[in-house]
PDB file of N, CA and C in Angstrom:
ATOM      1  N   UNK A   1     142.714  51.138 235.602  1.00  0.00           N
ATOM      2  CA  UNK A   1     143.032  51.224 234.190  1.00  0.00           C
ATOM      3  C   UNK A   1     144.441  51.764 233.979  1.00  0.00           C
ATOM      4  N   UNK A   2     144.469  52.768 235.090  1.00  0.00           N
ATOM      5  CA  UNK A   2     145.685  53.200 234.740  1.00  0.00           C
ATOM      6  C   UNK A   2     147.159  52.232 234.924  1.00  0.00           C
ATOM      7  N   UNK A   3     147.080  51.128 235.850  1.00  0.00           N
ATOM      8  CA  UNK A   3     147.973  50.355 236.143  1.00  0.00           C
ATOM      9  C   UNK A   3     148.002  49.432 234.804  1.00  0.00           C
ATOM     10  N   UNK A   4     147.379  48.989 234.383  1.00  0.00           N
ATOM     11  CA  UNK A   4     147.050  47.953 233.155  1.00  0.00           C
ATOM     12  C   UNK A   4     148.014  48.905 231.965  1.00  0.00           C
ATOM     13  N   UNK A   5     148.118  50.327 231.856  1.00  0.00           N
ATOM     14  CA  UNK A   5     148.591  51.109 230.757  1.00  0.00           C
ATOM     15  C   UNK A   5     150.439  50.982 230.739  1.00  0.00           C
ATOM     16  N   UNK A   6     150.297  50.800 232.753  1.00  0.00           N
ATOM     17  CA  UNK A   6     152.217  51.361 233.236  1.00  0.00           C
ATOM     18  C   UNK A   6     152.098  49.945 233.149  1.00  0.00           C
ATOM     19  N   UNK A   7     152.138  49.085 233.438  1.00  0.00           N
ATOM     20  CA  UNK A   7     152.485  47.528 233.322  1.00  0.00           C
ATOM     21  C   UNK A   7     153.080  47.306 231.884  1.00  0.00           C
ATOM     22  N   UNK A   8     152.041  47.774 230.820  1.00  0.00           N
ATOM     23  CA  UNK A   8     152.341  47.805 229.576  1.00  0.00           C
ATOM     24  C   UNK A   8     153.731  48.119 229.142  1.00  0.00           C
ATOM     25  N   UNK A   9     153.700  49.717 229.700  1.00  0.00           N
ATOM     26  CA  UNK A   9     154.516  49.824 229.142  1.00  0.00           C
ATOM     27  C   UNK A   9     156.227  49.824 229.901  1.00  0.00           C
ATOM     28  N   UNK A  10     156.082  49.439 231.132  1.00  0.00           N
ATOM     29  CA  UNK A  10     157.113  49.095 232.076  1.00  0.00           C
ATOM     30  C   UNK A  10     157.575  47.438 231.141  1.00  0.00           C
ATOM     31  N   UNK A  11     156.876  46.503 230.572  1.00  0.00           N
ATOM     32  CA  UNK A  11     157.311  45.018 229.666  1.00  0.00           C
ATOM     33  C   UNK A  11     157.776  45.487 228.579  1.00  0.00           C
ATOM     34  N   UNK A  12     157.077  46.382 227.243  1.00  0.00           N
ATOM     35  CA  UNK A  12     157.763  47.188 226.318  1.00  0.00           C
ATOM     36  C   UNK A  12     159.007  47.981 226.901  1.00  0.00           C
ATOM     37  N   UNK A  13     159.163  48.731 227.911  1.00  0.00           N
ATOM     38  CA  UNK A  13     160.822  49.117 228.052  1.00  0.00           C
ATOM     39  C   UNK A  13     161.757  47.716 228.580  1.00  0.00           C
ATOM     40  N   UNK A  14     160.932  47.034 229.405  1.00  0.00           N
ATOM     41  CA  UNK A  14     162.609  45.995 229.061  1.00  0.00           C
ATOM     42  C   UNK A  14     162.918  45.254 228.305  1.00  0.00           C
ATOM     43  N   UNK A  15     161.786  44.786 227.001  1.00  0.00           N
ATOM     44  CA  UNK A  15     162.040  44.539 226.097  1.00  0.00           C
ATOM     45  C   UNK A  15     162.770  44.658 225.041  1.00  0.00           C
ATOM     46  N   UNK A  16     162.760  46.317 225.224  1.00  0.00           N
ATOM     47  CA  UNK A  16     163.550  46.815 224.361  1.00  0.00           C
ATOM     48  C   UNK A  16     165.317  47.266 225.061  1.00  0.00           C
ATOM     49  N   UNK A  17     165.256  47.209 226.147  1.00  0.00           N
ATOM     50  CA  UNK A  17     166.229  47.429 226.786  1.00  0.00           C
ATOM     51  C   UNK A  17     166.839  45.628 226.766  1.00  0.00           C
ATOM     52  N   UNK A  18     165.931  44.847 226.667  1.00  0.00           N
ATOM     53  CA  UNK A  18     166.982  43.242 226.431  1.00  0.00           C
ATOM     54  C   UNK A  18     167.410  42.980 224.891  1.00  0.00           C
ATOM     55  N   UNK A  19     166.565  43.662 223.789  1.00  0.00           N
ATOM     56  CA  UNK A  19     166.496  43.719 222.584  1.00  0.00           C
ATOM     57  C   UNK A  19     168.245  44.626 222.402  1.00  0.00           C
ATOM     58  N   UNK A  20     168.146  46.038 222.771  1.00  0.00           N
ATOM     59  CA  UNK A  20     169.453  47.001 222.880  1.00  0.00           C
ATOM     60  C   UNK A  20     170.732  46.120 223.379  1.00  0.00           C
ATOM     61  N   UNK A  21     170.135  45.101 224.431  1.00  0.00           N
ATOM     62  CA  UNK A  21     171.820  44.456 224.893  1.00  0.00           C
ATOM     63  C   UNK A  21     171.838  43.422 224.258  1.00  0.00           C
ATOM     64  N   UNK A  22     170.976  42.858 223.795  1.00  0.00           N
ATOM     65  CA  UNK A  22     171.367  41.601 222.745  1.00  0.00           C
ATOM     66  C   UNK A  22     172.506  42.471 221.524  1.00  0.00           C
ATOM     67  N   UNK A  23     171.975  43.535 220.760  1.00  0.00           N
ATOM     68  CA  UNK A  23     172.350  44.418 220.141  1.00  0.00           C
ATOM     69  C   UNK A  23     174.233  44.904 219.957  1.00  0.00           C
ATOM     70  N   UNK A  24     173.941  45.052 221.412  1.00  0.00           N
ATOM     71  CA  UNK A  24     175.175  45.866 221.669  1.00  0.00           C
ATOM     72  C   UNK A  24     176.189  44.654 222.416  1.00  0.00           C
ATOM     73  N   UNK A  25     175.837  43.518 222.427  1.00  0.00           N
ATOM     74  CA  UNK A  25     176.690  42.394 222.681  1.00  0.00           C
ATOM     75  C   UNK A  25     177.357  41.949 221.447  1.00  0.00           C
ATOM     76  N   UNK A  26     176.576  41.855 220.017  1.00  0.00           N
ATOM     77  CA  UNK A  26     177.156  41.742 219.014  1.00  0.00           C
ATOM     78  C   UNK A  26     177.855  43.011 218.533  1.00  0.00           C
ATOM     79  N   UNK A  27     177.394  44.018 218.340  1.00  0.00           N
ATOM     80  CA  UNK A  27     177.946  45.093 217.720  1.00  0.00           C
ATOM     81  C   UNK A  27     178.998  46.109 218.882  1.00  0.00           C
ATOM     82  N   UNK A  28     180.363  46.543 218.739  1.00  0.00           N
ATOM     83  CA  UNK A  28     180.640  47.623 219.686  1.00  0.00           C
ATOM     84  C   UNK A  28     180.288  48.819 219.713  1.00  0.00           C
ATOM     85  N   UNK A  29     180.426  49.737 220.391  1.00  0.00           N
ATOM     86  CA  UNK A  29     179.370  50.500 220.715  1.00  0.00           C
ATOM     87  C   UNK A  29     178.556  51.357 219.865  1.00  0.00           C
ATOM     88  N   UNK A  30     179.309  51.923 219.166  1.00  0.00           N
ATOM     89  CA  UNK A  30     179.119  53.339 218.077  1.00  0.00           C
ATOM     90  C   UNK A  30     178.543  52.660 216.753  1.00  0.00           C
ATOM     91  N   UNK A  31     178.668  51.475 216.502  1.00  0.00           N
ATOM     92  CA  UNK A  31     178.232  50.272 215.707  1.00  0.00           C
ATOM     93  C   UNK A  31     176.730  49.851 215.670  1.00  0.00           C
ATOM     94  N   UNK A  32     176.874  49.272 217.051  1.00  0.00           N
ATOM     95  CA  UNK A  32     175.517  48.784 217.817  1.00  0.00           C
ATOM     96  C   UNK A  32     174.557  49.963 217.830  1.00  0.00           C
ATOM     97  N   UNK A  33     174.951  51.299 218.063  1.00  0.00           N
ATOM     98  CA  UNK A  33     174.001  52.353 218.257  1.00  0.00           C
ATOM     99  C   UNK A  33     173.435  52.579 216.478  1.00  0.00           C
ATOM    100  N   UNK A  34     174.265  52.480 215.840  1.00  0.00           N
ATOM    101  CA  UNK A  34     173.952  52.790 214.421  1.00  0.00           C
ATOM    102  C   UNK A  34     172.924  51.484 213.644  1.00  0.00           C
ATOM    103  N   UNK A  35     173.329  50.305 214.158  1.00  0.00           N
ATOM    104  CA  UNK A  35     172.274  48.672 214.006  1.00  0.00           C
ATOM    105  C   UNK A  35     170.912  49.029 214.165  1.00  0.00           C
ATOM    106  N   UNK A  36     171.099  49.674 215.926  1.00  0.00           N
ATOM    107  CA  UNK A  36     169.935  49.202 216.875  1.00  0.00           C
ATOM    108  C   UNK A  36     169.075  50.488 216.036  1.00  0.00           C
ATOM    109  N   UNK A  37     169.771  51.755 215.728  1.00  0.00           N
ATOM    110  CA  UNK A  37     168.517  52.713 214.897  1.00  0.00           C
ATOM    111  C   UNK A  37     168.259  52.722 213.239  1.00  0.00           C
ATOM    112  N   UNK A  38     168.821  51.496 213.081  1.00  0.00           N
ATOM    113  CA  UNK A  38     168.443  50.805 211.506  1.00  0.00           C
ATOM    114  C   UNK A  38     167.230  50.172 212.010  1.00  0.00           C
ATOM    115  N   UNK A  39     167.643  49.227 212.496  1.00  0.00           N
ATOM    116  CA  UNK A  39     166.320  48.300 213.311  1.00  0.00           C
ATOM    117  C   UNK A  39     165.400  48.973 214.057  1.00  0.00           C
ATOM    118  N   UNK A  40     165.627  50.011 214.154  1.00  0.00           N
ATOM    119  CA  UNK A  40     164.070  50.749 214.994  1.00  0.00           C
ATOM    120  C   UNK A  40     163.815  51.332 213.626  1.00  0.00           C
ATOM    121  N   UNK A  41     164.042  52.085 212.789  1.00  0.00           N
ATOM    122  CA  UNK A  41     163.485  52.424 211.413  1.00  0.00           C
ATOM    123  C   UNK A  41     162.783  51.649 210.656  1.00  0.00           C
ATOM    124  N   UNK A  42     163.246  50.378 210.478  1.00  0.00           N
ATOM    125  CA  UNK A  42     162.813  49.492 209.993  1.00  0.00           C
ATOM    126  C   UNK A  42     161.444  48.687 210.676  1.00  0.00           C
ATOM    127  N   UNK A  43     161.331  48.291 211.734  1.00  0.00           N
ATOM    128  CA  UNK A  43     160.615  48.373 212.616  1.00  0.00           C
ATOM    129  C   UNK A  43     158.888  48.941 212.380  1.00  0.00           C
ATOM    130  N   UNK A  44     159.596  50.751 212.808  1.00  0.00           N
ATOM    131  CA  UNK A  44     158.765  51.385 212.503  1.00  0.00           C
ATOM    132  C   UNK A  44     157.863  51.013 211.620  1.00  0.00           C
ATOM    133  N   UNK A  45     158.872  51.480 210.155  1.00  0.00           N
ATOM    134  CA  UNK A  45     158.443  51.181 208.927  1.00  0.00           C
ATOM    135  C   UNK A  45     157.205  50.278 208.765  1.00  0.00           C
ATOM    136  N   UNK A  46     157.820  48.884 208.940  1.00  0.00           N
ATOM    137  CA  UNK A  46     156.719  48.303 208.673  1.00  0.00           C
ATOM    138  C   UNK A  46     155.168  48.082 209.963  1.00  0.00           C
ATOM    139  N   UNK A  47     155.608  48.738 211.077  1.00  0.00           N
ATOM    140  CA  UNK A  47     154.060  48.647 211.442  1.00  0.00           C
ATOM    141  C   UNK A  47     153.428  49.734 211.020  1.00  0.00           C
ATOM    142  N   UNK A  48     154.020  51.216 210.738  1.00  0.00           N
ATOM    143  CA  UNK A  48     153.408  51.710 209.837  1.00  0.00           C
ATOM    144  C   UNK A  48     152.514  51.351 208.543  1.00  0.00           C
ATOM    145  N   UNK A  49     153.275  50.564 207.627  1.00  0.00           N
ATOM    146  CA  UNK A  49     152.679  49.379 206.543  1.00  0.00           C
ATOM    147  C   UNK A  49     151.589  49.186 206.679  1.00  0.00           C
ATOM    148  N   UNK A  50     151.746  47.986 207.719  1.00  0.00           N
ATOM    149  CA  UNK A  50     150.812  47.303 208.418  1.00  0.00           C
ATOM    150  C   UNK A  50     149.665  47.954 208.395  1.00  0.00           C
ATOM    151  N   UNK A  51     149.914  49.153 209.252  1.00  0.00           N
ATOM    152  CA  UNK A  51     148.568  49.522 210.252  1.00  0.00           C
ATOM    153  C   UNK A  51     147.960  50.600 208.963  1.00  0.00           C
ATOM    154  N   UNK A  52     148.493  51.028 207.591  1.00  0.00           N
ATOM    155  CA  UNK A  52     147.861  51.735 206.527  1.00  0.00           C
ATOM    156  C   UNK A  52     147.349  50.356 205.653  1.00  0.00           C
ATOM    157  N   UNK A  53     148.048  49.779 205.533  1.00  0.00           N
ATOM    158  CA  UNK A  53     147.498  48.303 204.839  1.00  0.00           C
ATOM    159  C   UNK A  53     145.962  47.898 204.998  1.00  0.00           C
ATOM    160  N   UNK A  54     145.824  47.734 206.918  1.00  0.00           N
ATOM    161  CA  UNK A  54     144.746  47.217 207.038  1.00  0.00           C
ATOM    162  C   UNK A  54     143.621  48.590 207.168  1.00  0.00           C
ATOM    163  N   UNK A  55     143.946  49.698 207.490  1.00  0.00           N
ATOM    164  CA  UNK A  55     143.388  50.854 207.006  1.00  0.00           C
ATOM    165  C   UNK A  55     142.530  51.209 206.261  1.00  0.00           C
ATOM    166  N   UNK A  56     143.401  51.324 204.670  1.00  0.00           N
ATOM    167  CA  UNK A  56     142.979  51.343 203.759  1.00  0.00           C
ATOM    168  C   UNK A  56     142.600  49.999 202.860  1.00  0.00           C
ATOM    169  N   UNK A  57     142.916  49.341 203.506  1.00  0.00           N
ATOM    170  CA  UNK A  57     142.567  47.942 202.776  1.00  0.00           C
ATOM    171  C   UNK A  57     141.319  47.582 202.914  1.00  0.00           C
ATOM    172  N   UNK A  58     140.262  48.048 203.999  1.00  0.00           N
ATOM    173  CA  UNK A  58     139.223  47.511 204.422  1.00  0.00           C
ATOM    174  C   UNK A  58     137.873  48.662 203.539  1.00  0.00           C
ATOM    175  N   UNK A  59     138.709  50.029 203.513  1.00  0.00           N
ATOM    176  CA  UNK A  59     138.149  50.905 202.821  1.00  0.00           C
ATOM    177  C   UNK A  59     137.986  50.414 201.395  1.00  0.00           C
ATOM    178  N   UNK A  60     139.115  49.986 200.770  1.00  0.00           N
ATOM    179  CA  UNK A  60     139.042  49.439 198.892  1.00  0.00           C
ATOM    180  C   UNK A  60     138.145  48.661 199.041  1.00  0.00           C
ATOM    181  N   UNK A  61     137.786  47.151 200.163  1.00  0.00           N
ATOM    182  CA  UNK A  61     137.507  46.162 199.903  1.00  0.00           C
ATOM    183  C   UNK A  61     136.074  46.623 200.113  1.00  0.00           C
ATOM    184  N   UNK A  62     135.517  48.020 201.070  1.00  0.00           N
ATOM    185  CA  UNK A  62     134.120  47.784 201.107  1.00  0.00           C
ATOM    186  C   UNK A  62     133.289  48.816 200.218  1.00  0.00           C
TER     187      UNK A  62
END
């Protein structure tokens, strides 16, 4: 089980580490760092949304 968890999350870090150099290929550096933590806020944000959406959404509906 425990390998199934590091696999996980060993694909989520280079994801985000190919996501950061896509990033920082368009933007220079001090730029790109300021993009890439708009886009992780934003991000956030909405799976936060999301995950209160379907939350509380299932609570109203029953």
């Amino acid at each position: 089980m425990s390998d199934v968890f590091n696999n996980i999350w060993v694909t989520i870090c280079e994801w985000y580490q190919s996501y950061s150099s896509l990033i920082h290929s368009v933007f220079p550096s001090q730029l790109g760092d300021l993009v890439e933590g708009i886009l992780d806020i934003i991000v956030v944000c909405l799976l936060i949304k999301i995950i209160a959406s379907v939350a509380f959404g299932t609570k109203n509906n029953g």
